[in-house]
C-alpha atoms as a PDB file:
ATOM      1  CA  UNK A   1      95.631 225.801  22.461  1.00  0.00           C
ATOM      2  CA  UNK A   2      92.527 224.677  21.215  1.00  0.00           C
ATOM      3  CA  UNK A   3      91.418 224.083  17.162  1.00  0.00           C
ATOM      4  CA  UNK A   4      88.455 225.129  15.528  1.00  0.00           C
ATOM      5  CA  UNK A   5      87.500 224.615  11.981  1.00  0.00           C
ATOM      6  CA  UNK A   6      85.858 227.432   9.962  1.00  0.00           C
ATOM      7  CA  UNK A   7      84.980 227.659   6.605  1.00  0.00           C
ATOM      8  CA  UNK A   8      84.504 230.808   4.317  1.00  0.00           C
ATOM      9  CA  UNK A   9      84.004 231.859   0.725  1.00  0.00           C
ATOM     10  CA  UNK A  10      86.046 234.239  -1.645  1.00  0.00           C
ATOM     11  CA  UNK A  11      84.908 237.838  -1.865  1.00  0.00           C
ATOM     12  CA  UNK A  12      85.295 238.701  -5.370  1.00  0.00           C
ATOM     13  CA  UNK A  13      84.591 242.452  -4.858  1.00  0.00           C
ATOM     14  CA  UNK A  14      86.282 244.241  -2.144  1.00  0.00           C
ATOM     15  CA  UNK A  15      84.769 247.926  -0.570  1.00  0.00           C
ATOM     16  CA  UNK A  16      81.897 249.342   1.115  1.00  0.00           C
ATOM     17  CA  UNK A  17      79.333 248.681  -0.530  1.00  0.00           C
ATOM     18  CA  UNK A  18      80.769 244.798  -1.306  1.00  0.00           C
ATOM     19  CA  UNK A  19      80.858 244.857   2.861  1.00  0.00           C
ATOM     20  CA  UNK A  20      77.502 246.262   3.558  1.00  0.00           C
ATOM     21  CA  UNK A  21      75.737 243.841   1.706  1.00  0.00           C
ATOM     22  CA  UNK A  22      77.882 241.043   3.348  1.00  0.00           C
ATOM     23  CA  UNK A  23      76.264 242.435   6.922  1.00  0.00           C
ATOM     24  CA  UNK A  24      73.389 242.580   5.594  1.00  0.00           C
ATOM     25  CA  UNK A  25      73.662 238.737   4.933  1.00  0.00           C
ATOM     26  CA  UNK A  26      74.612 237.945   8.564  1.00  0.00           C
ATOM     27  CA  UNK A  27      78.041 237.392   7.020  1.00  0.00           C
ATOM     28  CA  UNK A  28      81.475 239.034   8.373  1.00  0.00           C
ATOM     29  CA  UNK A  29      83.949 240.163   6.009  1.00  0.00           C
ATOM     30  CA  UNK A  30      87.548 238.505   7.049  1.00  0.00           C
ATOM     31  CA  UNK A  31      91.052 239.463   5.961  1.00  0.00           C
ATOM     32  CA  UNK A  32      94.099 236.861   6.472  1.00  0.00           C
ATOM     33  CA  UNK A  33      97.545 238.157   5.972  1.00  0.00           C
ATOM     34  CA  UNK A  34     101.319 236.609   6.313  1.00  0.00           C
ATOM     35  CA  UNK A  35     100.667 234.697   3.014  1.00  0.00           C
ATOM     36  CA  UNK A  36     102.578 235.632  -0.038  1.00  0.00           C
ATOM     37  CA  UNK A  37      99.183 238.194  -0.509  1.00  0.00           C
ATOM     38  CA  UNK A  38      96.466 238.801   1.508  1.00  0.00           C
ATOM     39  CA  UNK A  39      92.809 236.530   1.253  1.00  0.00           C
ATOM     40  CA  UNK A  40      89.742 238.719   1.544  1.00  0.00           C
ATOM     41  CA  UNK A  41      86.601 236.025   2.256  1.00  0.00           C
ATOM     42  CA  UNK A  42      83.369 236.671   4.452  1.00  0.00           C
ATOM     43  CA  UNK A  43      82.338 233.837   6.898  1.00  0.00           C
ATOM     44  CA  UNK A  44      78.929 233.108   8.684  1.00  0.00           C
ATOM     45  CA  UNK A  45      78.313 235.575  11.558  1.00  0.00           C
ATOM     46  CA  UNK A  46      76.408 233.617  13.613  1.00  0.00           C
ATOM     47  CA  UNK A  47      79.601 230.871  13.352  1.00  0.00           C
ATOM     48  CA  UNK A  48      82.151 233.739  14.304  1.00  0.00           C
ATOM     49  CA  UNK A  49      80.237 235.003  17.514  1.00  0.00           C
ATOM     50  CA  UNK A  50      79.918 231.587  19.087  1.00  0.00           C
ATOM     51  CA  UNK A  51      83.641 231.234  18.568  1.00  0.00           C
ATOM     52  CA  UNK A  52      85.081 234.858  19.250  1.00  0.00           C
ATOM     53  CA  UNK A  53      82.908 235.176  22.457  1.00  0.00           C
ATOM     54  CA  UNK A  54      84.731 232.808  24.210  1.00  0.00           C
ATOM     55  CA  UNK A  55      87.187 232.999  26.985  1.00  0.00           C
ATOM     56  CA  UNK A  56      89.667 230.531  25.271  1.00  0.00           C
ATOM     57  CA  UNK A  57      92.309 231.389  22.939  1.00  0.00           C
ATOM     58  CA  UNK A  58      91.931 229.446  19.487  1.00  0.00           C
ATOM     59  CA  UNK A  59      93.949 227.739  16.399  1.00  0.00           C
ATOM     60  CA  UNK A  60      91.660 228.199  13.620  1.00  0.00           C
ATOM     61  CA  UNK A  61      91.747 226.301  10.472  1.00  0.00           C
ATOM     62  CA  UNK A  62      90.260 227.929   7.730  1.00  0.00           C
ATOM     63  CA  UNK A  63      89.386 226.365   4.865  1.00  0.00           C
ATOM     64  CA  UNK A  64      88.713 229.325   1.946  1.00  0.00           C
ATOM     65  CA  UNK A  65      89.166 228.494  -1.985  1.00  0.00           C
ATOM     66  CA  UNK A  66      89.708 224.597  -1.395  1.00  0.00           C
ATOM     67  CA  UNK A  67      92.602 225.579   0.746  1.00  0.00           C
ATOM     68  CA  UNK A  68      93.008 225.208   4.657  1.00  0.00           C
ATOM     69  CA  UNK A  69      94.965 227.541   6.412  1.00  0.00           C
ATOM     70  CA  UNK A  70      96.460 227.522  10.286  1.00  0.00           C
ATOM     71  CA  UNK A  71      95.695 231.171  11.565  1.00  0.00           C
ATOM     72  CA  UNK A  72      94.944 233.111  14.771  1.00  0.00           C
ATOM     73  CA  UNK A  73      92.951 236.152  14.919  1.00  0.00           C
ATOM     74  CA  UNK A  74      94.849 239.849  14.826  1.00  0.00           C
ATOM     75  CA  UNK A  75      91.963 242.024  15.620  1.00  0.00           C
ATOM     76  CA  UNK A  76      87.912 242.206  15.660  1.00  0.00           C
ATOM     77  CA  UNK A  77      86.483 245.603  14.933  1.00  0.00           C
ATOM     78  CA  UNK A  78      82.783 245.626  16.464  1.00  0.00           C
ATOM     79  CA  UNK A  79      79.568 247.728  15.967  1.00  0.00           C
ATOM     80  CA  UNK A  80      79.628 250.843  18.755  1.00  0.00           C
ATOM     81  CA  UNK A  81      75.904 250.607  18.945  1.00  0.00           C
ATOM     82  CA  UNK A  82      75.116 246.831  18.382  1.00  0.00           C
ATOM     83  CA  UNK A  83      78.268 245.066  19.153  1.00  0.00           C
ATOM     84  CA  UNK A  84      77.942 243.018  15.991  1.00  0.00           C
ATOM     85  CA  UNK A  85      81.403 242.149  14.182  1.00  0.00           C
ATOM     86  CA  UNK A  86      82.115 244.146  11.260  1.00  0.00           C
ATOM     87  CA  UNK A  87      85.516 243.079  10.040  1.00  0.00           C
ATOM     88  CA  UNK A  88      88.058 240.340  11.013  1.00  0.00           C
ATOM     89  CA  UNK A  89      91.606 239.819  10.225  1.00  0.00           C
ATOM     90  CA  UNK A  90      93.170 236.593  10.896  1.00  0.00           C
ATOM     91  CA  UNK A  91      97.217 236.396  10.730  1.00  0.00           C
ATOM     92  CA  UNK A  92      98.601 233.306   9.046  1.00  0.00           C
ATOM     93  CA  UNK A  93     100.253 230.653  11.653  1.00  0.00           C
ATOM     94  CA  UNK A  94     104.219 229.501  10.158  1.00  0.00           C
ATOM     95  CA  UNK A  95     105.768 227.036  12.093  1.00  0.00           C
ATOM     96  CA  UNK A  96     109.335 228.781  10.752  1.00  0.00           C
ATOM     97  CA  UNK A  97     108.014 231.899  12.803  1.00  0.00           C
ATOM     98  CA  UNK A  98     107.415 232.959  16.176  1.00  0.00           C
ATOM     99  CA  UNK A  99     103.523 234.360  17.402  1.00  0.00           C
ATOM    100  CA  UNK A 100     102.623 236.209  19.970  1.00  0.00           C
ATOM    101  CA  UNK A 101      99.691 236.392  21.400  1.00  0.00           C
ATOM    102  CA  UNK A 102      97.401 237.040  24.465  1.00  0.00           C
ATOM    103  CA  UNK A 103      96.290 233.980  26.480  1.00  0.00           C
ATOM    104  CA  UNK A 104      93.381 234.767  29.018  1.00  0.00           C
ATOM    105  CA  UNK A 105      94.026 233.700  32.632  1.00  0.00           C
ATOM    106  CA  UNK A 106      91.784 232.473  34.916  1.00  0.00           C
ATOM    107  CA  UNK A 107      92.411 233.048  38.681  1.00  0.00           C
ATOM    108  CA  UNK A 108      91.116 230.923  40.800  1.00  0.00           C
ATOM    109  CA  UNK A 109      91.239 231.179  44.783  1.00  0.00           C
ATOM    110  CA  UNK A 110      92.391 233.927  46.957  1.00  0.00           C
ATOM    111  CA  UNK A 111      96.258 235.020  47.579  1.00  0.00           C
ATOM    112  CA  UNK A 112      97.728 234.084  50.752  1.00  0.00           C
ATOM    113  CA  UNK A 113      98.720 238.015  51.355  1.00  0.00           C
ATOM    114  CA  UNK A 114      95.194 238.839  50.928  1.00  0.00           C
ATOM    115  CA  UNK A 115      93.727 236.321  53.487  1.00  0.00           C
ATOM    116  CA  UNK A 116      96.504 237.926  56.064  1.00  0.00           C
ATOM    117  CA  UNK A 117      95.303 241.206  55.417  1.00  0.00           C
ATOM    118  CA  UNK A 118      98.648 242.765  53.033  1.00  0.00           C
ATOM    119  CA  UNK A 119      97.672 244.517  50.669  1.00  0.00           C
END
């Protein structure tokens, strides 16, 4: 897997409103759990989409608070309408403990059934 480094800030206030202004800021409010409690931060949007829109699965190290953490990303939640990202969670990486995750495949070529005309 590949690395990527990102780099956030601490939300001090967490809600709606706290959220909304975030947005409104081009910046994404984040969530990263499987630490001893969870970090809420908000990193740059524009950062996020080049990275999330990819086709390759990532290792991101997050550095939030003077701290760098190993994570992967749980889930996105997007805009219906605009297909911006509203919210991000990221799930802590422990080498003591398995991950699972999903890997996108590529498939290149055509199957030998297929070119005999099975299937």
């Amino acid at each position: 897997m590949k690395t990527v480094s990102l780099s956030g800030s601490l939300r001090e206030n967490v809600g709606k409103k706290d959220a909304k202004m975030h947005r409104k800021e081009f910046k994404v409010p984040c969530v990263l759990y499987g630490g001893k409690e969870q970090i809420h931060f908000v990193a740059e949007e524009k950062v996020l989409a080049k990275i999330m829109h990819s086709p390759i699965a990532y290792i991101y190290h997050i550095t939030v608070g003077g701290q760098t953490y190993n994570c992967i990303v749980q889930d996105v939640q997007y805009h219906p309408v605009t297909d911006r990202m509203l919210h991000v969670d990221f799930m802590l990486v422990m080498p003591e403990k398995q991950v699972i995750i999903g890997v996108p495949i590529k498939v290149i070529g055509t199957a030998p059934g297929v070119l005999r005309g099975v299937g």
